[in-house]
N, C-alpha and C. Protein backbone atom coordinates (compact mmCIF):
# COMPACT_ATOMS: atom_id res chain seq x y z
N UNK A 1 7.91 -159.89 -53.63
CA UNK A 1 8.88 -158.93 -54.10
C UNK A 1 8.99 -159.02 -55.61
N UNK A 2 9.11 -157.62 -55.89
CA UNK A 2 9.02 -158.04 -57.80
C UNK A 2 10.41 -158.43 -58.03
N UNK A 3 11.00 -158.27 -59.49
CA UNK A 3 12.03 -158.61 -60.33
C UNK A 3 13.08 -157.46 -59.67
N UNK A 4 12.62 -156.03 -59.64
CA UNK A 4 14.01 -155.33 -59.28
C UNK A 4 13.87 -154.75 -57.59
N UNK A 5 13.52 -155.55 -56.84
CA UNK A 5 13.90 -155.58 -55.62
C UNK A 5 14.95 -156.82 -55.15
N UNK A 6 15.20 -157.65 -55.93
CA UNK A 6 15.63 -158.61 -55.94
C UNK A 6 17.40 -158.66 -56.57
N UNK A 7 17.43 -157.40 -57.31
CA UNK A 7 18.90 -157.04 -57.76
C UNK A 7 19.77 -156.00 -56.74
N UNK A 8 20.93 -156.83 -57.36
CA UNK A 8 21.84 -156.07 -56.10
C UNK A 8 22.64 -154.86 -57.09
N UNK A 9 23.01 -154.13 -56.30
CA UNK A 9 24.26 -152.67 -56.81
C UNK A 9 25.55 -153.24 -55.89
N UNK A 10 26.80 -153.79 -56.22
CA UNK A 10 27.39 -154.14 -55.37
C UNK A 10 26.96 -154.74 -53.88
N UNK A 11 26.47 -155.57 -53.69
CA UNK A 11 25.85 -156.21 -52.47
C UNK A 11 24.68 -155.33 -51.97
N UNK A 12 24.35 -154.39 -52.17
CA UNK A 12 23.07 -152.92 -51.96
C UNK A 12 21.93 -153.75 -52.66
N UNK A 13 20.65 -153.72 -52.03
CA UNK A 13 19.76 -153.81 -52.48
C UNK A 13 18.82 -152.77 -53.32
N UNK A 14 17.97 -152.31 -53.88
CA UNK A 14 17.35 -151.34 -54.28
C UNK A 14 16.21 -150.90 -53.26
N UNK A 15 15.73 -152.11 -52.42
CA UNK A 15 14.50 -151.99 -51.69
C UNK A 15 15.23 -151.73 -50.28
N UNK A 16 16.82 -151.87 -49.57
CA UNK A 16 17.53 -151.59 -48.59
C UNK A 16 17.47 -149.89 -49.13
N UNK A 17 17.99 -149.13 -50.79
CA UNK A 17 17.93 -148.14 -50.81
C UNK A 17 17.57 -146.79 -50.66
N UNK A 18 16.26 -147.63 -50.99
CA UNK A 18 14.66 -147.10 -50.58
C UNK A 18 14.59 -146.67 -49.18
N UNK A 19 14.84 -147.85 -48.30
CA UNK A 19 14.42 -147.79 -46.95
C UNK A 19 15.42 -146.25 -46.44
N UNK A 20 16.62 -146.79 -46.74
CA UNK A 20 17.43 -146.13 -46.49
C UNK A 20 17.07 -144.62 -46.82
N UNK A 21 16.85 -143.98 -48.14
CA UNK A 21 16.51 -142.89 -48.59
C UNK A 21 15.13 -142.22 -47.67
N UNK A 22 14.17 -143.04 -47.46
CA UNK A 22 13.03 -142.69 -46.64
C UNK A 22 13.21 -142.18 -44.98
N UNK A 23 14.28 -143.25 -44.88
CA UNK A 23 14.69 -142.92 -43.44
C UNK A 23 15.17 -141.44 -43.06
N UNK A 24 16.05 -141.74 -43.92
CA UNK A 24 17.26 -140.18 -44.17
C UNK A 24 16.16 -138.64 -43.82
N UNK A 25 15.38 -139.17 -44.97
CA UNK A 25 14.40 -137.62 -45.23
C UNK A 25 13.50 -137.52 -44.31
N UNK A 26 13.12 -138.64 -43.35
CA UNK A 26 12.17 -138.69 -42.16
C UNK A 26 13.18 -137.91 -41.49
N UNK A 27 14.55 -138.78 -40.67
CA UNK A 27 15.00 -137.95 -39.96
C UNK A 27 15.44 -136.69 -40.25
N UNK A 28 15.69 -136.32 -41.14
CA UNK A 28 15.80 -134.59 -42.16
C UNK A 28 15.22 -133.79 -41.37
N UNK A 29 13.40 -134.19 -42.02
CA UNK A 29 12.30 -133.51 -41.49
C UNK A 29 11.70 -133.17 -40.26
N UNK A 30 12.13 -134.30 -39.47
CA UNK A 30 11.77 -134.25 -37.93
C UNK A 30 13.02 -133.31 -37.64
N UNK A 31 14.37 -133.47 -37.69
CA UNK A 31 15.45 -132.31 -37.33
C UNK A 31 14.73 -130.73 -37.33
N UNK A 32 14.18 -130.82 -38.65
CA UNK A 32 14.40 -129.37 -39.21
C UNK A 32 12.86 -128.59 -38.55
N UNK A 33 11.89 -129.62 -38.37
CA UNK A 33 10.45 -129.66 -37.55
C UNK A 33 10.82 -128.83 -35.77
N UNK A 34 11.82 -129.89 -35.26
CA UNK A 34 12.00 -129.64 -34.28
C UNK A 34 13.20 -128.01 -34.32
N UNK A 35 14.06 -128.02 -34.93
CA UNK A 35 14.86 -126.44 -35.17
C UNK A 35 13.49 -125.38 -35.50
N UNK A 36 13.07 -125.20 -36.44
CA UNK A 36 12.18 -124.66 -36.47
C UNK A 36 11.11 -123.97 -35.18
N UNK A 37 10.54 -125.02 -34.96
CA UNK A 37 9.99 -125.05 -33.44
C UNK A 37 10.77 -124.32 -32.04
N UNK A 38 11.86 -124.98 -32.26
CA UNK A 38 12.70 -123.81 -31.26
C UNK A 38 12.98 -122.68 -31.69
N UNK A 39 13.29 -122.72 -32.75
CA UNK A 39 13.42 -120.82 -33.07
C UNK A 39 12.44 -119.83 -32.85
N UNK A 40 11.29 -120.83 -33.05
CA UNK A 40 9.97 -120.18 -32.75
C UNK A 40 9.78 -119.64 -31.54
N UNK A 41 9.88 -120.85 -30.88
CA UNK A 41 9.69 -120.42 -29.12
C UNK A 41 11.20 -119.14 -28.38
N UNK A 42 11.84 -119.25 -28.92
CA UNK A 42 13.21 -118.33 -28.71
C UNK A 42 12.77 -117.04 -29.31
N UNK A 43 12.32 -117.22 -30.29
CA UNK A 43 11.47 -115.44 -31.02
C UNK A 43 10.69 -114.78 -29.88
N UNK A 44 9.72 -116.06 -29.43
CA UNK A 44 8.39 -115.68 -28.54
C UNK A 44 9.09 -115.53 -27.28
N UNK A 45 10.31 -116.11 -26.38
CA UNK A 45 10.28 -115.52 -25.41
C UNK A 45 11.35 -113.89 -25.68
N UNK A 46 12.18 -114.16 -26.47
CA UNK A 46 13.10 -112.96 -27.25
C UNK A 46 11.66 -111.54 -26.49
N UNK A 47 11.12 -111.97 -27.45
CA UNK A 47 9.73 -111.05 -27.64
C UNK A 47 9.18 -110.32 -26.14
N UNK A 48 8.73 -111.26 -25.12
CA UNK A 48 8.13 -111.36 -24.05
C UNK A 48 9.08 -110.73 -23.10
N UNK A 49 10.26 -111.00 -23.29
CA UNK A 49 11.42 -110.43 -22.43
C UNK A 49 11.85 -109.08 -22.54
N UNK A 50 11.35 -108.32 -24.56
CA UNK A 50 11.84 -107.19 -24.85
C UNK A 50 10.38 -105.97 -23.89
N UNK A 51 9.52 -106.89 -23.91
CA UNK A 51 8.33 -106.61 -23.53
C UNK A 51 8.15 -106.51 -21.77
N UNK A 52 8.71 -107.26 -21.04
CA UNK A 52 8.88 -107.10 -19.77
C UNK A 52 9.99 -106.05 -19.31
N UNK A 53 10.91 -105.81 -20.62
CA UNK A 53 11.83 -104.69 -20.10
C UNK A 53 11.43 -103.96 -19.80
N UNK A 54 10.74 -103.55 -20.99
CA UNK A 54 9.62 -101.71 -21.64
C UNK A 54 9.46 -101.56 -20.03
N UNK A 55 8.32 -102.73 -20.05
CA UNK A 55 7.14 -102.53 -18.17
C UNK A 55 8.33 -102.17 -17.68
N UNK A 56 9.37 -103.23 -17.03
CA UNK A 56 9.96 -102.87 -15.52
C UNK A 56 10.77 -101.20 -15.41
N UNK A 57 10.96 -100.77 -17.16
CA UNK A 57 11.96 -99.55 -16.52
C UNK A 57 11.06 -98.52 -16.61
N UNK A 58 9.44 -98.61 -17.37
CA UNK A 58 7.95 -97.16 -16.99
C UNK A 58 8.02 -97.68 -15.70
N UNK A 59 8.20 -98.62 -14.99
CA UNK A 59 7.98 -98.87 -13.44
C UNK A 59 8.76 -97.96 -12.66
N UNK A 60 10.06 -98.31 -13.18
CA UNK A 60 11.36 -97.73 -12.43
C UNK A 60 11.37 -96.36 -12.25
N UNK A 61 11.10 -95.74 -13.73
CA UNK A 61 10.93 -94.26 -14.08
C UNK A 61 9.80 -94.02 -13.23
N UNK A 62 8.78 -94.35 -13.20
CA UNK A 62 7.28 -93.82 -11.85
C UNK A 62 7.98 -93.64 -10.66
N UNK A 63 8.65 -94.76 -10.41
CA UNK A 63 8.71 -95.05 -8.50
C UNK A 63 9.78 -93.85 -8.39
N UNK A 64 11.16 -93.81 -9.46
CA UNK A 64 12.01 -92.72 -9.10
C UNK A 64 11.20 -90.99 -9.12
N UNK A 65 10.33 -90.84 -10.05
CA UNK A 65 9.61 -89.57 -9.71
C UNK A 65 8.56 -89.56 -8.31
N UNK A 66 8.37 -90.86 -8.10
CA UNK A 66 7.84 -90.77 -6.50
C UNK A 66 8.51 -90.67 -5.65
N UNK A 67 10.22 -91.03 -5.73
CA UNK A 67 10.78 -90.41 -4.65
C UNK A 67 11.39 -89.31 -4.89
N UNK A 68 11.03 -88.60 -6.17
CA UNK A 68 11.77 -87.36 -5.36
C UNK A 68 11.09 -86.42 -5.14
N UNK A 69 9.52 -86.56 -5.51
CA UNK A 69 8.18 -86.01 -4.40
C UNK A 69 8.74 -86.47 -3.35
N UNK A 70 8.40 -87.60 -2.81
CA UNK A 70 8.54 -87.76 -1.55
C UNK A 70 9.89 -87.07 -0.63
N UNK A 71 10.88 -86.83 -1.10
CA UNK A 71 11.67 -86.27 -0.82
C UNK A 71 11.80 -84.70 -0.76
N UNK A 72 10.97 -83.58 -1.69
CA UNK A 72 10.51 -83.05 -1.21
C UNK A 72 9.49 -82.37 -0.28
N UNK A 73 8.67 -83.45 -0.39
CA UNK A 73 7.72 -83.18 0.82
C UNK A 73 8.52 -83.52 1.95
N UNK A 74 9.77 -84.49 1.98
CA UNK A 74 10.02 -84.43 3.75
C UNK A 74 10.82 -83.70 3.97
N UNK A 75 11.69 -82.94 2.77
CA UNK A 75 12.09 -81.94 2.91
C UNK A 75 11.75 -80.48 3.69
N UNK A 76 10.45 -80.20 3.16
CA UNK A 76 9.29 -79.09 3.52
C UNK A 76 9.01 -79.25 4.59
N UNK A 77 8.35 -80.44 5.20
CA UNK A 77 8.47 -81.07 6.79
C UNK A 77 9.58 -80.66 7.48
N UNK A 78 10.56 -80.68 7.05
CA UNK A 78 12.27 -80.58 7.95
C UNK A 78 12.02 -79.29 8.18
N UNK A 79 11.66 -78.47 6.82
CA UNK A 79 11.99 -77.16 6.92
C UNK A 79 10.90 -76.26 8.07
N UNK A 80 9.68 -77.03 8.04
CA UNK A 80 8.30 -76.29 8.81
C UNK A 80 8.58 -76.76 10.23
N UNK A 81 9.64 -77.36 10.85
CA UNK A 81 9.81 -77.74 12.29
C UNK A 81 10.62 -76.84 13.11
């Protein structure tokens, strides 16, 4: 250990400071790594979900114009008996 790892700041070491400061900004970075990352994945399903809407209601809209063909044709049936 050199000369100023060896001095104290009120009982504080400089080389405890260090550690300390390194730690801090590790855990910082991993926080802000991992937020990040989820926002990401929350965009992408955000996304996927605005995207499965679209599909299910061109679905909805098809099947309802198929029944109301179908409803006139069994209509026409009723009527030809």
């Amino acid at each position: 250990m050199t000369a100023i790892e060896h001095k104290e700041l009120k009982g504080i070491t400089i080389r405890n400071m260090v550690v300390t400061i390194i730690s801090t900004a590790s855990v910082v970075a991993s926080v802000m790594t991992t937020y990040f990352n989820l926002q990401e994945n929350i965009s992408d399903i955000k996304n996927h979900q605005e995207t499965t809407n679209r599909v299910n209601e061109i679905r909805l809209k098809l099947l309802e114009g198929e029944v109301a063909v179908l409803q006139q044709q069994v209509e026409k049936i009723k009527e030809n008996k």
